[in-house]
Protein backbone atom coordinates (compact mmCIF):
# COMPACT_ATOMS: atom_id res chain seq x y z
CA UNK A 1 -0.24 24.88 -16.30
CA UNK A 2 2.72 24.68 -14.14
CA UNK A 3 3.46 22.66 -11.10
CA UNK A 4 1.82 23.23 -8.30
CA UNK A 5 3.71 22.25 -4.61
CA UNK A 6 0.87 21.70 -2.12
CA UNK A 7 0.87 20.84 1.68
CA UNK A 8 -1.56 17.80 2.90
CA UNK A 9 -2.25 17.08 6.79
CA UNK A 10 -3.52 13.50 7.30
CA UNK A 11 -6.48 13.51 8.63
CA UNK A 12 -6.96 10.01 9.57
CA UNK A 13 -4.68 6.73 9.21
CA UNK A 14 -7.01 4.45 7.61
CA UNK A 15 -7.86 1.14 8.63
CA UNK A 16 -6.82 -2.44 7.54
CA UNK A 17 -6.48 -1.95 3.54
CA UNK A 18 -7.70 1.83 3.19
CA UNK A 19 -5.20 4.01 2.42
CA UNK A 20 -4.47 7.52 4.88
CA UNK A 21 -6.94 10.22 4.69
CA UNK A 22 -5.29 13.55 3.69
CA UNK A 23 -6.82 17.15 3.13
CA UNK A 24 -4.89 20.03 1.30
CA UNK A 25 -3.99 23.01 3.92
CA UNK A 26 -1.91 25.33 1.75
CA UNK A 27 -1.21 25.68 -1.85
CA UNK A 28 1.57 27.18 -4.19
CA UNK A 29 0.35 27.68 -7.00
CA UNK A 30 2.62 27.76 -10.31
CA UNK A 31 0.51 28.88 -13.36
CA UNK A 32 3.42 30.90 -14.94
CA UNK A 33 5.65 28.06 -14.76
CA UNK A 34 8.17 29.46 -12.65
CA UNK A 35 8.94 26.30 -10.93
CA UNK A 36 9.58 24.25 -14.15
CA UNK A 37 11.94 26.87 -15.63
CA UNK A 38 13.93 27.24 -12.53
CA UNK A 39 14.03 23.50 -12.68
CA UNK A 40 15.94 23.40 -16.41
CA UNK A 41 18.32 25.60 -15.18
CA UNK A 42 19.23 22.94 -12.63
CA UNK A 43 17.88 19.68 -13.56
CA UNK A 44 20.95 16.94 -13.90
CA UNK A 45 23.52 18.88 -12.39
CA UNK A 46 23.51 16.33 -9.17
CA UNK A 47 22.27 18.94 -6.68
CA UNK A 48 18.70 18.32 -6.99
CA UNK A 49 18.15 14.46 -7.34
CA UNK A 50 14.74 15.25 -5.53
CA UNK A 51 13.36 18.02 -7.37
CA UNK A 52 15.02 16.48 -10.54
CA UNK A 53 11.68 14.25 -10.18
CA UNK A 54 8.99 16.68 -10.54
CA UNK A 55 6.71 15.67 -13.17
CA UNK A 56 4.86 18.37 -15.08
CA UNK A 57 2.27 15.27 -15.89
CA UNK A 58 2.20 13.97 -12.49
CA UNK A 59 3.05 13.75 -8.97
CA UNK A 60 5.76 13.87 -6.72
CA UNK A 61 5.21 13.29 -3.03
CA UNK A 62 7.67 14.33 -0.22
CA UNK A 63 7.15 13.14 3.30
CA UNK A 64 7.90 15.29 6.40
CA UNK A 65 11.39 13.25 6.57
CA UNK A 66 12.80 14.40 3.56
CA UNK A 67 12.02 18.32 4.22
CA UNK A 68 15.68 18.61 5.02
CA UNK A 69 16.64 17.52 1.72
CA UNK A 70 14.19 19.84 -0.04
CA UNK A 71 15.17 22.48 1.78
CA UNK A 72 18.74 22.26 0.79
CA UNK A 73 17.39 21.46 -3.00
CA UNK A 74 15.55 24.77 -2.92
CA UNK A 75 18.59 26.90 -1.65
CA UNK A 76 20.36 25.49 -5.31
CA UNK A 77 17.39 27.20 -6.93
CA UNK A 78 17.77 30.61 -5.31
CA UNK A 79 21.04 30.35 -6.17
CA UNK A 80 19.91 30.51 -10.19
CA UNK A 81 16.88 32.94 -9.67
CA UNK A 82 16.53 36.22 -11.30
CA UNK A 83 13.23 37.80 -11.66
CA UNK A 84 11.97 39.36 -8.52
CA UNK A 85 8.62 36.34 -9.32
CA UNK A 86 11.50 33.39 -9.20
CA UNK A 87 13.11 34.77 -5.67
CA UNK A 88 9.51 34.85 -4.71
CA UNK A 89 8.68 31.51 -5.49
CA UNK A 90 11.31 29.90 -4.17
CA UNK A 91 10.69 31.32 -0.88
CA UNK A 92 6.81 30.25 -0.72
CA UNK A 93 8.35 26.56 -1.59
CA UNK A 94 10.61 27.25 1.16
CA UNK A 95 7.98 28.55 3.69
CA UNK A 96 5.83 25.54 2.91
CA UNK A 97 8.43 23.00 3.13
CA UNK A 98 9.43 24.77 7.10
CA UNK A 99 5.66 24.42 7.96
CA UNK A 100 5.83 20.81 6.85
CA UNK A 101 8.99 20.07 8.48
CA UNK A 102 7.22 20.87 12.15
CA UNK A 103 4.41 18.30 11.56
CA UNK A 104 4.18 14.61 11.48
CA UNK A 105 1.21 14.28 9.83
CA UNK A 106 2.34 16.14 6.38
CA UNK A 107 3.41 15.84 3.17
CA UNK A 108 4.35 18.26 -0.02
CA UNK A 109 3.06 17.24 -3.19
CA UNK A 110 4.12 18.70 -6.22
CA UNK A 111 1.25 18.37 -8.36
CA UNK A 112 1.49 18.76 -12.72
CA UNK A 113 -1.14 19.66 -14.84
């Protein structure tokens, strides 16, 4: 279970009515759930209109343009962390969201079950 955040790369651009072409190139995986309870602590409050979208059904996507806004979501989530596995989380989400910030071609998707 859990919701997994997961960095594509386009790999082409598609032509005419096809959409772009995008393989998976690094993967957080969530199967504890750690995300989605760090999310309830926050969810509402009006700091994290972004990650107050994450589906644990479906998907969210974030373009490379809005990395500066999920960064500054995820720095409200450290700031409710407690479990060594929460401050750890948060800064793989944080890692992959820098790495997706320096490409043009990218995209975070925050993938439910």
């Amino acid at each position: 279970m859990g919701v997994d955040a997961v960095l594509y790369r386009q790999i082409s651009a598609g032509n005419g009515r096809h959409r772009p072409a995008y393989v998976s190139i690094e993967v957080v995986a969530d199967p504890q759930d750690v995300l989605l309870d760090l999310l309830k602590r926050v969810r509402g409050g009006g700091r994290t209109p972004l990650l107050d979208r994450v589906d644990p059904l479906g998907e969210l996507t974030v373009g490379t343009e809005r990395m500066p806004q999920l960064l500054g979501e995820l720095r409200c989530l450290a700031e409710v962390v407690g479990a060594p596995v929460e401050i750890d989380h948060v800064h793989r989400l944080a890692r992959l969201a820098r790495r997706c910030a320096e490409r043009s071609d990218a995209e975070i998707r925050f993938e439910g079950d």
